[in-house]
N, C-alpha and C. Protein backbone atom coordinates (compact mmCIF):
# COMPACT_ATOMS: atom_id res chain seq x y z
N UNK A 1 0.84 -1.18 0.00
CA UNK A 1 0.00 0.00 0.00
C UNK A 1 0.88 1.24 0.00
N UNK A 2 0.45 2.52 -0.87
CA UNK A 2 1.27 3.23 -1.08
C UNK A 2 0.56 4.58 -0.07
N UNK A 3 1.66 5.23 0.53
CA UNK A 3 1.13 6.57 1.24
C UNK A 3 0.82 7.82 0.28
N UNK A 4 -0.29 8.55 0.36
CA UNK A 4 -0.14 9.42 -0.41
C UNK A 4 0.68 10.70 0.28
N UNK A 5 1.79 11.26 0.09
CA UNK A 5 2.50 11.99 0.75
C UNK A 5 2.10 13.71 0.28
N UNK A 6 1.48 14.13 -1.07
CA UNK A 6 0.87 15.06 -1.23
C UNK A 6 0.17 16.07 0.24
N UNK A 7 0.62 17.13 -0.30
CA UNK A 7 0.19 18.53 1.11
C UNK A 7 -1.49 18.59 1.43
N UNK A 8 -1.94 18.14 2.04
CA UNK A 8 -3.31 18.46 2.04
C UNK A 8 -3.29 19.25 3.43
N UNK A 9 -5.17 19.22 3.63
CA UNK A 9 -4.93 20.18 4.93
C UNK A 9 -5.31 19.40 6.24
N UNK A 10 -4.61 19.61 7.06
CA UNK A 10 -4.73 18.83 8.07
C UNK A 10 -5.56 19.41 9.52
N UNK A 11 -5.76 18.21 10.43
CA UNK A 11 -6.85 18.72 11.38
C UNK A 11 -5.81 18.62 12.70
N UNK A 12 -5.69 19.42 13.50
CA UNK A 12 -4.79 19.61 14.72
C UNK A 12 -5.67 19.65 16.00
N UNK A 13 -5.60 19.01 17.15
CA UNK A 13 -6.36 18.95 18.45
C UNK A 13 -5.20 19.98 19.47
N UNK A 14 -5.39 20.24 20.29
CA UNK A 14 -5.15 20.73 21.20
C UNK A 14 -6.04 20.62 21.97
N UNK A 15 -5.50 19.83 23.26
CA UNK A 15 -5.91 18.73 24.78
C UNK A 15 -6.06 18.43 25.68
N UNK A 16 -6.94 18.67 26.67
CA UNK A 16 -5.55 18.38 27.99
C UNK A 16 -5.82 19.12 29.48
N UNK A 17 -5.80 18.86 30.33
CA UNK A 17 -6.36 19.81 31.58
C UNK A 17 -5.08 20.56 31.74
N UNK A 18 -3.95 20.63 31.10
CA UNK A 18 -3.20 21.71 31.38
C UNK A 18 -3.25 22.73 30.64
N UNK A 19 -2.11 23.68 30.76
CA UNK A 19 -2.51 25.42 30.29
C UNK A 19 -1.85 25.15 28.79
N UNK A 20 -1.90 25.92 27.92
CA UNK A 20 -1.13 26.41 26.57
C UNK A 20 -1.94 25.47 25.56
N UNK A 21 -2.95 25.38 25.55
CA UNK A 21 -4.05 24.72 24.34
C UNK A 21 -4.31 26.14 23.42
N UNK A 22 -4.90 26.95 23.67
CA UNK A 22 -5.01 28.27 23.25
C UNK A 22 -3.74 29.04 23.05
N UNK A 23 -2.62 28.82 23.36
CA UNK A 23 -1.58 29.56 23.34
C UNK A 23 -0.97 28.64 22.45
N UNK A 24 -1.00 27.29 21.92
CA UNK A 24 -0.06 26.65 21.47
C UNK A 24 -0.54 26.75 19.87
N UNK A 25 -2.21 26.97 19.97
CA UNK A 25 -2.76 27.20 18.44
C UNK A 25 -2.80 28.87 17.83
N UNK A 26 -2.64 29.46 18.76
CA UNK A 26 -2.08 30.89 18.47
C UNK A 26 -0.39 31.14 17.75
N UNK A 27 0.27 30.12 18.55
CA UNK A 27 1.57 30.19 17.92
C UNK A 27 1.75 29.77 16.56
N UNK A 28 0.70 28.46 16.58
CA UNK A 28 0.55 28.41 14.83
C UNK A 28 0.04 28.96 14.05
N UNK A 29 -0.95 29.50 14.22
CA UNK A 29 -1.89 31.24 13.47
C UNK A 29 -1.22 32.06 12.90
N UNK A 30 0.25 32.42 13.89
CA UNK A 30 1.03 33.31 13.72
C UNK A 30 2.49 32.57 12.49
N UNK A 31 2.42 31.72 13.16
CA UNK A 31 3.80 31.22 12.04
C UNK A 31 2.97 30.48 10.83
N UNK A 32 1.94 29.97 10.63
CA UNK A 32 0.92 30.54 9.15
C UNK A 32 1.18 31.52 8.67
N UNK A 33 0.69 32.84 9.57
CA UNK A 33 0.63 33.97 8.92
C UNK A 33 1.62 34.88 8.49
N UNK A 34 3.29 34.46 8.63
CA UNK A 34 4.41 34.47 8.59
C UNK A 34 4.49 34.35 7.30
N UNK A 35 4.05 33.01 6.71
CA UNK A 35 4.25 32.48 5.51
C UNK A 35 3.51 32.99 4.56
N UNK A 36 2.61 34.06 4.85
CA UNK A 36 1.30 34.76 3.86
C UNK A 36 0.13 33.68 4.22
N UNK A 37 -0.69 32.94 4.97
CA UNK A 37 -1.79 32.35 4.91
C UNK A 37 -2.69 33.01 5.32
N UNK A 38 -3.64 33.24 5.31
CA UNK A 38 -4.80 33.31 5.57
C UNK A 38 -5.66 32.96 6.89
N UNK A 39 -5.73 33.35 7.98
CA UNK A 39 -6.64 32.45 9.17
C UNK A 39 -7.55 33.36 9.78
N UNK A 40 -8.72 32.03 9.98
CA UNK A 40 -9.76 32.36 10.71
C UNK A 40 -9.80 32.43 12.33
N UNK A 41 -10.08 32.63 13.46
CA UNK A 41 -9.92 32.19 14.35
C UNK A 41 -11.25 32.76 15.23
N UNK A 42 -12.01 31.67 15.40
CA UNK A 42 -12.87 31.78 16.85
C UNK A 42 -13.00 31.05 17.61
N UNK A 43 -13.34 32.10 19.15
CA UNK A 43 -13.15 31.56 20.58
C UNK A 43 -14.72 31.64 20.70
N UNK A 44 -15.32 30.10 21.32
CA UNK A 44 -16.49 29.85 21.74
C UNK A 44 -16.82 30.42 22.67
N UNK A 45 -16.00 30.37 23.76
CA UNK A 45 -16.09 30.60 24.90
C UNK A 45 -15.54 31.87 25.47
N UNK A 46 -14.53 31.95 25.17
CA UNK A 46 -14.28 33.63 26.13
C UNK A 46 -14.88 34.75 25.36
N UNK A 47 -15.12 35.84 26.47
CA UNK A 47 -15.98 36.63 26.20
C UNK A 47 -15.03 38.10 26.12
N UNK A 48 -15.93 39.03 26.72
CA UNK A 48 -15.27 39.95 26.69
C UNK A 48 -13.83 40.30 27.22
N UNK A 49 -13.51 39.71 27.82
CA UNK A 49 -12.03 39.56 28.51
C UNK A 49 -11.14 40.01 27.24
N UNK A 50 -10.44 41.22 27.44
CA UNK A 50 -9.45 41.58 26.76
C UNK A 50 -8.02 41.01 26.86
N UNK A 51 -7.74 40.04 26.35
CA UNK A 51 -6.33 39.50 26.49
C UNK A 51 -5.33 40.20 25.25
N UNK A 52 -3.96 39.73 25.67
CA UNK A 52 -3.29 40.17 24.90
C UNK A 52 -3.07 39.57 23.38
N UNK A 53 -3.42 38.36 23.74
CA UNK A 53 -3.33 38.03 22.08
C UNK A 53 -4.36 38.57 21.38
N UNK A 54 -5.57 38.61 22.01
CA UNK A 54 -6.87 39.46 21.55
C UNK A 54 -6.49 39.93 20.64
N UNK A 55 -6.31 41.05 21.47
CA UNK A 55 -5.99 42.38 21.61
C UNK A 55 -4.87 42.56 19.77
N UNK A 56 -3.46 41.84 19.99
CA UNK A 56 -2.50 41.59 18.98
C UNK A 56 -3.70 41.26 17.78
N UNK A 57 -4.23 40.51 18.22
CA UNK A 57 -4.95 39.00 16.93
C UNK A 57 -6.03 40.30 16.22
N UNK A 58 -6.69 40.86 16.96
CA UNK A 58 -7.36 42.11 16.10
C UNK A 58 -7.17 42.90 15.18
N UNK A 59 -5.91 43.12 15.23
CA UNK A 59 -5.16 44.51 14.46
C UNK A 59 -4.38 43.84 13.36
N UNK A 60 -4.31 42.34 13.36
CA UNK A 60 -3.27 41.72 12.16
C UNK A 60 -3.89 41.53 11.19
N UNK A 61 -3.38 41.67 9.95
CA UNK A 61 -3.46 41.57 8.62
C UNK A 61 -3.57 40.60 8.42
N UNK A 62 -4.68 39.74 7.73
CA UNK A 62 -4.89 38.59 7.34
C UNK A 62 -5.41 38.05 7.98
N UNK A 63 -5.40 37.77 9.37
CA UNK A 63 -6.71 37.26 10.84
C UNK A 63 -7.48 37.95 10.43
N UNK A 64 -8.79 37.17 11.05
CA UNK A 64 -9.96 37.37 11.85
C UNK A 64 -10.06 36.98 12.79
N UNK A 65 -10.78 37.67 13.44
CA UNK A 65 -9.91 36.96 14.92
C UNK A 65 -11.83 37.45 15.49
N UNK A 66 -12.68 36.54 16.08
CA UNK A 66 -14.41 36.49 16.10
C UNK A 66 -14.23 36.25 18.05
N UNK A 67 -14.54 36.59 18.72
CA UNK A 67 -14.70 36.11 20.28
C UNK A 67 -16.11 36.67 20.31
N UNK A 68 -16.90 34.86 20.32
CA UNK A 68 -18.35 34.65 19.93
C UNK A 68 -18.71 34.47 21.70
N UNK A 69 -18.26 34.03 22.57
CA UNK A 69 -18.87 33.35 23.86
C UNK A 69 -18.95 34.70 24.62
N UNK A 70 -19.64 34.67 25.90
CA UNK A 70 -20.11 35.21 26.72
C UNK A 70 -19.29 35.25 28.72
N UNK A 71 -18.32 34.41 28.08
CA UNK A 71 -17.14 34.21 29.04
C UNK A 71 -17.31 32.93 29.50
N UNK A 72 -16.94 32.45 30.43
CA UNK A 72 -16.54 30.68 30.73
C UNK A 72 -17.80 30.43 31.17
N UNK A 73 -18.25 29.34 30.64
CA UNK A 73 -19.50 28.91 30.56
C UNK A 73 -19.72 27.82 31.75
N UNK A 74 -18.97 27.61 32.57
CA UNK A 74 -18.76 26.91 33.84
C UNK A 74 -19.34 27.61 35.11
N UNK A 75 -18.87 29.20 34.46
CA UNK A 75 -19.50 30.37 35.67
C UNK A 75 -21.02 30.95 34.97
N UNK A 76 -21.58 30.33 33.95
CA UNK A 76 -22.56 31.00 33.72
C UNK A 76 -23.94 30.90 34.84
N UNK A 77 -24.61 31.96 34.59
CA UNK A 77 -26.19 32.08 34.96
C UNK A 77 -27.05 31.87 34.28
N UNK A 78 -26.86 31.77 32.50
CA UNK A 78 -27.38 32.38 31.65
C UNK A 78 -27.28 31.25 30.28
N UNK A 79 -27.29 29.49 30.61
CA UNK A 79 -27.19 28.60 29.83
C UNK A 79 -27.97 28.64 28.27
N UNK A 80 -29.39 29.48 28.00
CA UNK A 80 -29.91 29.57 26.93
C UNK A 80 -29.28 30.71 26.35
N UNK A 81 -28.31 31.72 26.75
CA UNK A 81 -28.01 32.77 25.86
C UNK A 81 -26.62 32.23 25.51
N UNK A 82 -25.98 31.28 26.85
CA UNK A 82 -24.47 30.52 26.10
C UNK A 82 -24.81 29.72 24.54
N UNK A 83 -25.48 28.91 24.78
CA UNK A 83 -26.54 28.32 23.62
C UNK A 83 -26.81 28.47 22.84
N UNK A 84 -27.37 29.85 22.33
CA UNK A 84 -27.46 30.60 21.16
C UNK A 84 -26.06 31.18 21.01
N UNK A 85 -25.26 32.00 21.33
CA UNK A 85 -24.22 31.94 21.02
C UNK A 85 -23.06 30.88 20.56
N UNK A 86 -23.25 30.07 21.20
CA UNK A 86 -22.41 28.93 20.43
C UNK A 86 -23.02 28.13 19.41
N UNK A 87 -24.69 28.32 19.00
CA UNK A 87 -25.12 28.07 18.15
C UNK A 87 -24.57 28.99 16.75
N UNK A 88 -24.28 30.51 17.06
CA UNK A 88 -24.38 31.31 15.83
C UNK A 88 -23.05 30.97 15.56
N UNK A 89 -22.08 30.74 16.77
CA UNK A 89 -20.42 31.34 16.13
C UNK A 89 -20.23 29.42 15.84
N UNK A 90 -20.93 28.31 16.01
CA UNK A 90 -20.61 27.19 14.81
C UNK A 90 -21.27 27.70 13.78
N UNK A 91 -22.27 28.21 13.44
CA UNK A 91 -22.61 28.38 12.28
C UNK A 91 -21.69 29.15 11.18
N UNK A 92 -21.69 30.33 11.86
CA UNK A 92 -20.21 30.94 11.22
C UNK A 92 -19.00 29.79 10.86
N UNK A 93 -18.53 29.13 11.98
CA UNK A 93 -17.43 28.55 11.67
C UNK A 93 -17.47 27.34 11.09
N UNK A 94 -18.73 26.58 10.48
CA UNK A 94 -19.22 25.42 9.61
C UNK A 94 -19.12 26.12 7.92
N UNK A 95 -19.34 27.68 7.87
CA UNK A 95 -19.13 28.33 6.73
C UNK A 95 -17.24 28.44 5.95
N UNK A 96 -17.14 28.75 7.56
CA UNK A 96 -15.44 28.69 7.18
C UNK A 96 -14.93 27.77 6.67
N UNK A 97 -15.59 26.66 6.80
CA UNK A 97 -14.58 24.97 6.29
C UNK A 97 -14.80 25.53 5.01
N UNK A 98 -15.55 25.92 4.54
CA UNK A 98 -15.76 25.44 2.73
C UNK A 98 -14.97 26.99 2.30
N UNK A 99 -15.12 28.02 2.81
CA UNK A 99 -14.38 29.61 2.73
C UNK A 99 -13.36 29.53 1.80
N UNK A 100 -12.67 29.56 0.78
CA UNK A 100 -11.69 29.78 0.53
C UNK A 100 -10.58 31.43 1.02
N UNK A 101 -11.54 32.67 1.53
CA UNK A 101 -10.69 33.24 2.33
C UNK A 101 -9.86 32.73 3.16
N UNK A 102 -9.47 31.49 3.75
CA UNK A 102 -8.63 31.23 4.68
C UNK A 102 -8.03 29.99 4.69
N UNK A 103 -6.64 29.55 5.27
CA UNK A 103 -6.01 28.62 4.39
C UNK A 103 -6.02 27.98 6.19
N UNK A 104 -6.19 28.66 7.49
CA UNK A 104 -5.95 28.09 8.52
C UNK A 104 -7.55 28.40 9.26
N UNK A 105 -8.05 27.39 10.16
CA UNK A 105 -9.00 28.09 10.58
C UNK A 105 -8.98 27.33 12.00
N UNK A 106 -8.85 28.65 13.12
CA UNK A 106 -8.82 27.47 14.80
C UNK A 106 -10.09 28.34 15.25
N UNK A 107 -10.41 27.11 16.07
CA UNK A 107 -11.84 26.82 16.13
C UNK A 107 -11.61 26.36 17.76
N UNK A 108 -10.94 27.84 18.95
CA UNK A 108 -10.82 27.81 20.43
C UNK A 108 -12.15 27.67 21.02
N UNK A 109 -11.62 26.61 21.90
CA UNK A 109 -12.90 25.97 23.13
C UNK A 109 -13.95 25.04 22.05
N UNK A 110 -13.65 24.87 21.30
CA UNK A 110 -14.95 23.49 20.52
C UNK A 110 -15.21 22.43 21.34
N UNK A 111 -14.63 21.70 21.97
CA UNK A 111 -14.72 21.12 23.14
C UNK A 111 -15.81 21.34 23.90
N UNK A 112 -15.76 22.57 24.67
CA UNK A 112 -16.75 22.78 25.56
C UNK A 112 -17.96 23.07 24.82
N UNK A 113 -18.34 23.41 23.44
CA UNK A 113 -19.67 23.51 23.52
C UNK A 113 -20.32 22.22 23.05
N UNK A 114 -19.40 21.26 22.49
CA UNK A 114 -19.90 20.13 22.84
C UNK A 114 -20.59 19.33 23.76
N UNK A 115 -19.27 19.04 24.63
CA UNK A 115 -19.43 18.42 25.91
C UNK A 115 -20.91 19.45 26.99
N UNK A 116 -20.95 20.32 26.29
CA UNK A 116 -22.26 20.67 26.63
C UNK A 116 -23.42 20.71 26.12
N UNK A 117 -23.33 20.44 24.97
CA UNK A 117 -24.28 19.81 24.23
C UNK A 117 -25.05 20.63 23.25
N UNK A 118 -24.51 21.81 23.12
CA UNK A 118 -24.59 23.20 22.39
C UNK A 118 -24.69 22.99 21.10
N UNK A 119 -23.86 21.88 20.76
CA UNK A 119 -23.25 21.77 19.09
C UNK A 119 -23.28 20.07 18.88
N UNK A 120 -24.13 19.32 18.17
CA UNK A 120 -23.45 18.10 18.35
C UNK A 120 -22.25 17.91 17.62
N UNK A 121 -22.49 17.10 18.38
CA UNK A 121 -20.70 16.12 17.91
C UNK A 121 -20.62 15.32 16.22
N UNK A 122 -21.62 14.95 16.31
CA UNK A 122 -21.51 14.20 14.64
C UNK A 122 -21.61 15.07 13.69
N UNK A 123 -22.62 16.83 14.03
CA UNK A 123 -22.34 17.64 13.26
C UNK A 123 -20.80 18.34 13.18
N UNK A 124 -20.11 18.49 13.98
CA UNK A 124 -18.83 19.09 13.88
C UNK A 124 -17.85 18.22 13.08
N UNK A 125 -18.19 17.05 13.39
CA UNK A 125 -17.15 15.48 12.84
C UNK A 125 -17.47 15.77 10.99
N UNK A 126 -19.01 15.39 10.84
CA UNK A 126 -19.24 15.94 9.81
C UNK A 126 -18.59 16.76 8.73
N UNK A 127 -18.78 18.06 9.20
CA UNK A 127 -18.38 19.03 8.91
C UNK A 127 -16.81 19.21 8.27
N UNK A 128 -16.04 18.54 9.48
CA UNK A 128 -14.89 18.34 9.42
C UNK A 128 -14.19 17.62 8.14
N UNK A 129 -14.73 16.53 8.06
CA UNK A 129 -14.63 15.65 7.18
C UNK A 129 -15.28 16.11 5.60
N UNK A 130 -16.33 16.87 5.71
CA UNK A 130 -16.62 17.41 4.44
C UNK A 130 -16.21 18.81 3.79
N UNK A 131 -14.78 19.42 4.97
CA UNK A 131 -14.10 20.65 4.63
C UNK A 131 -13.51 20.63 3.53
N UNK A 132 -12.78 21.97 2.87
CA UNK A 132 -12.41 22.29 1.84
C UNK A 132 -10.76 21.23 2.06
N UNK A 133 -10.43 20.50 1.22
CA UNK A 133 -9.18 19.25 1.31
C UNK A 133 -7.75 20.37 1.42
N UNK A 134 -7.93 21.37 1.42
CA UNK A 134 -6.55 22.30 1.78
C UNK A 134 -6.86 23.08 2.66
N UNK A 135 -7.95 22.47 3.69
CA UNK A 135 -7.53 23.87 4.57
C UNK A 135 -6.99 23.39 5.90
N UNK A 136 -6.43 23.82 7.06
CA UNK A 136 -6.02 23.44 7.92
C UNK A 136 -6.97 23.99 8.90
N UNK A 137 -7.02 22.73 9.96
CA UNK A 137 -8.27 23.42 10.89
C UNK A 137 -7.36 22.99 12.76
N UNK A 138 -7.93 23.89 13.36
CA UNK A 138 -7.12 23.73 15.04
C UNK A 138 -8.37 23.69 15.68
N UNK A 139 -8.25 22.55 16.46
CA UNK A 139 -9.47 22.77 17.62
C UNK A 139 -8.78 22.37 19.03
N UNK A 140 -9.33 23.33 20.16
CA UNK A 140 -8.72 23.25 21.29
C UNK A 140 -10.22 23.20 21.89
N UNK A 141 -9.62 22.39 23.32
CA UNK A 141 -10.66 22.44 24.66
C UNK A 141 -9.68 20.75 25.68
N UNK A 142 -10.27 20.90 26.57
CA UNK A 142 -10.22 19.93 27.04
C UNK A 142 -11.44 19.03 27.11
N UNK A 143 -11.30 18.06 27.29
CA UNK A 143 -11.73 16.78 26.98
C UNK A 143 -12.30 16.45 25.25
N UNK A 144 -11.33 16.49 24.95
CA UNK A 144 -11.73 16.39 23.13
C UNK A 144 -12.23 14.66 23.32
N UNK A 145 -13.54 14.24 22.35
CA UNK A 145 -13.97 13.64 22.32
C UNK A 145 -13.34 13.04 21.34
N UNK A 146 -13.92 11.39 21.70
CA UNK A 146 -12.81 9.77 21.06
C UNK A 146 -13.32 10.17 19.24
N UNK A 147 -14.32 10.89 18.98
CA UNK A 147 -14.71 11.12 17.63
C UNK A 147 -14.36 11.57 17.23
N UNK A 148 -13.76 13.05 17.80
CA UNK A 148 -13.42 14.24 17.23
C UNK A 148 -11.61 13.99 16.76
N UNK A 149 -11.71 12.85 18.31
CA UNK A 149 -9.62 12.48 17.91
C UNK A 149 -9.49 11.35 16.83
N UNK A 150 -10.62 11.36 16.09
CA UNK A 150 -10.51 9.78 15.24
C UNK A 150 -10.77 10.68 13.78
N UNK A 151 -11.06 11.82 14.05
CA UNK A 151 -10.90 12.44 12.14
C UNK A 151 -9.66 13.72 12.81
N UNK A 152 -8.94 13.43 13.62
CA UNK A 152 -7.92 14.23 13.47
C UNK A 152 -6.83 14.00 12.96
N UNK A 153 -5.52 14.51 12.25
CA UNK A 153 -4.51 14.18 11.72
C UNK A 153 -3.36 14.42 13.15
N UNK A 154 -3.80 15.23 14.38
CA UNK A 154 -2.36 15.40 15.19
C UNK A 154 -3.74 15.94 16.10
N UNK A 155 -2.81 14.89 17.88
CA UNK A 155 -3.89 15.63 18.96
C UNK A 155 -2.76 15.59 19.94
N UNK A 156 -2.58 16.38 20.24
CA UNK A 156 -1.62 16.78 21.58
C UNK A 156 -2.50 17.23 22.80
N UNK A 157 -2.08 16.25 23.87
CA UNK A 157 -2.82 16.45 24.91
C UNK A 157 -1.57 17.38 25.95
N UNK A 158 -2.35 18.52 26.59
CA UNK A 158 -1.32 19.24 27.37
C UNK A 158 -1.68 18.49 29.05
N UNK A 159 -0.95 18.22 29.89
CA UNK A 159 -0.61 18.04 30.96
C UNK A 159 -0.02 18.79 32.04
N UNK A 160 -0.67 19.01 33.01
CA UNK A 160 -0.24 19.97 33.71
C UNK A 160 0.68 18.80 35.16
N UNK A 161 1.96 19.96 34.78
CA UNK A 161 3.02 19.09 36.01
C UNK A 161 3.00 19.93 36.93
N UNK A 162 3.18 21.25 36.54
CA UNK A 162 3.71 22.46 37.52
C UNK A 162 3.03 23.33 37.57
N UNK A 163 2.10 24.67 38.04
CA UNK A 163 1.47 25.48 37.97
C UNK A 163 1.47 26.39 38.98
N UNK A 164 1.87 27.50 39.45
CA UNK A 164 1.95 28.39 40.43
C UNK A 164 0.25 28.46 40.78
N UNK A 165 -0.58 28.64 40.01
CA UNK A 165 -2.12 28.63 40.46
C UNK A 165 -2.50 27.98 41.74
N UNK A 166 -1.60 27.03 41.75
CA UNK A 166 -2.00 25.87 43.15
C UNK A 166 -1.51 26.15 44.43
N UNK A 167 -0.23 27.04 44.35
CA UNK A 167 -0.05 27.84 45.38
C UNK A 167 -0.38 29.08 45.92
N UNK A 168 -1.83 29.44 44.83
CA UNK A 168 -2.50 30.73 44.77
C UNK A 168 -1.87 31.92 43.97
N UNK A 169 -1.26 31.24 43.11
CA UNK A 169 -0.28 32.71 42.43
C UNK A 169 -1.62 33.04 41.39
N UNK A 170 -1.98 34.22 41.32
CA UNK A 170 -2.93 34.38 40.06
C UNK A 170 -2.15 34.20 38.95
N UNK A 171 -2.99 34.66 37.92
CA UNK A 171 -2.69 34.49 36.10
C UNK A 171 -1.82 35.91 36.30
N UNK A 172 -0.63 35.81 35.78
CA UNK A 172 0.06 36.57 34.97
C UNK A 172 -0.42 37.79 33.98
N UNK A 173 -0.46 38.72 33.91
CA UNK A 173 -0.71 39.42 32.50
C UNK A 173 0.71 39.86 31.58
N UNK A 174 0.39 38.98 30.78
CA UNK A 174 1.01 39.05 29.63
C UNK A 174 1.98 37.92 29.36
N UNK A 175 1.70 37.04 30.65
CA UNK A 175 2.39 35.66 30.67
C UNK A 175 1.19 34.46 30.20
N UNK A 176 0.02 34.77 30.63
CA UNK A 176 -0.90 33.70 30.60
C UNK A 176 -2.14 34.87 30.31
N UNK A 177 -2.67 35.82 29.98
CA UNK A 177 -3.52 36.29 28.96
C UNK A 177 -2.85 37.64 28.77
């Protein structure tokens, strides 16, 4: 049996109850966009929170950069307006697979609106599988589902060894958002 070794576009996970899932698919956004590509990028879940990559990811040439959620949906009050929101920004981002504007497209926190049941799962798998054959797609969250890691081409699960958080150190600014 012969491999087909030809460039197509590949599907990337990012994993893991540790930190740098979002930071590790940002680094590839950016060294894409190095090369002249094209990327899409939306966050399900965070909301208004101004971070620094935000913030960077706004003003660059060639991003889009969409922050569809209403903030961490763990602390919500407000489960039917998380709902519709993660209803509109998959819809948006089910458009992007087929888009030819964009050659990269990450698709932060997909995970969670799953595992909450926001989005099914066979529609995203779907989707996935019926994308444009050159585009590259990133999905981050933790607990990526056995489906979602079975039409992926690369899933890196992050692990947390060390974390100042546990000794009460808060988040960093400009280290960790």
């Amino acid at each position: 049996m012969s491999i087909d070794r030809r460039a197509r576009g590949l599907i990337l996970i990012n994993t893991g109850n540790g930190k740098g899932k979002t930071t590790a698919a940002i680094g590839t956004a950016f060294r894409a966009l190095g090369h002249g590509m094209r990327v899409g990028m939306i966050q399900f879940i965070k909301g208004k929170w101004k971070t620094g990559e935000r913030k960077l990811g706004e003003q660059t040439p060639n991003l889009t950069w969409l922050t569809m959620g209403h903030g961490f949906t763990w602390e919500s009050l407000d489960l039917d307006r998380d709902r519709k929101a993660a209803q509109a920004a998959w819809e948006i981002a089910r458009t992007w697979l087929m888009d030819e504007s964009y050659d990269l497209v990450v698709f932060d926190e997909i995970t969670y609106i799953i595992n909450y049941g926001f989005v099914a799962l066979d529609q995203v798998c779907a989707a996935l599988q019926a994308r444009r054959s050159d585009l590259h797609v990133i999905l981050t969250g933790r607990d990526a589902q056995a489906e979602l890691i079975s039409v992926a081409d690369v899933v890196t699960e992050m692990q947390p060894l060390k974390h100042p958080y546990g000794d009460g150190v808060q988040a960093q600014k400009g280290i960790e958002f």
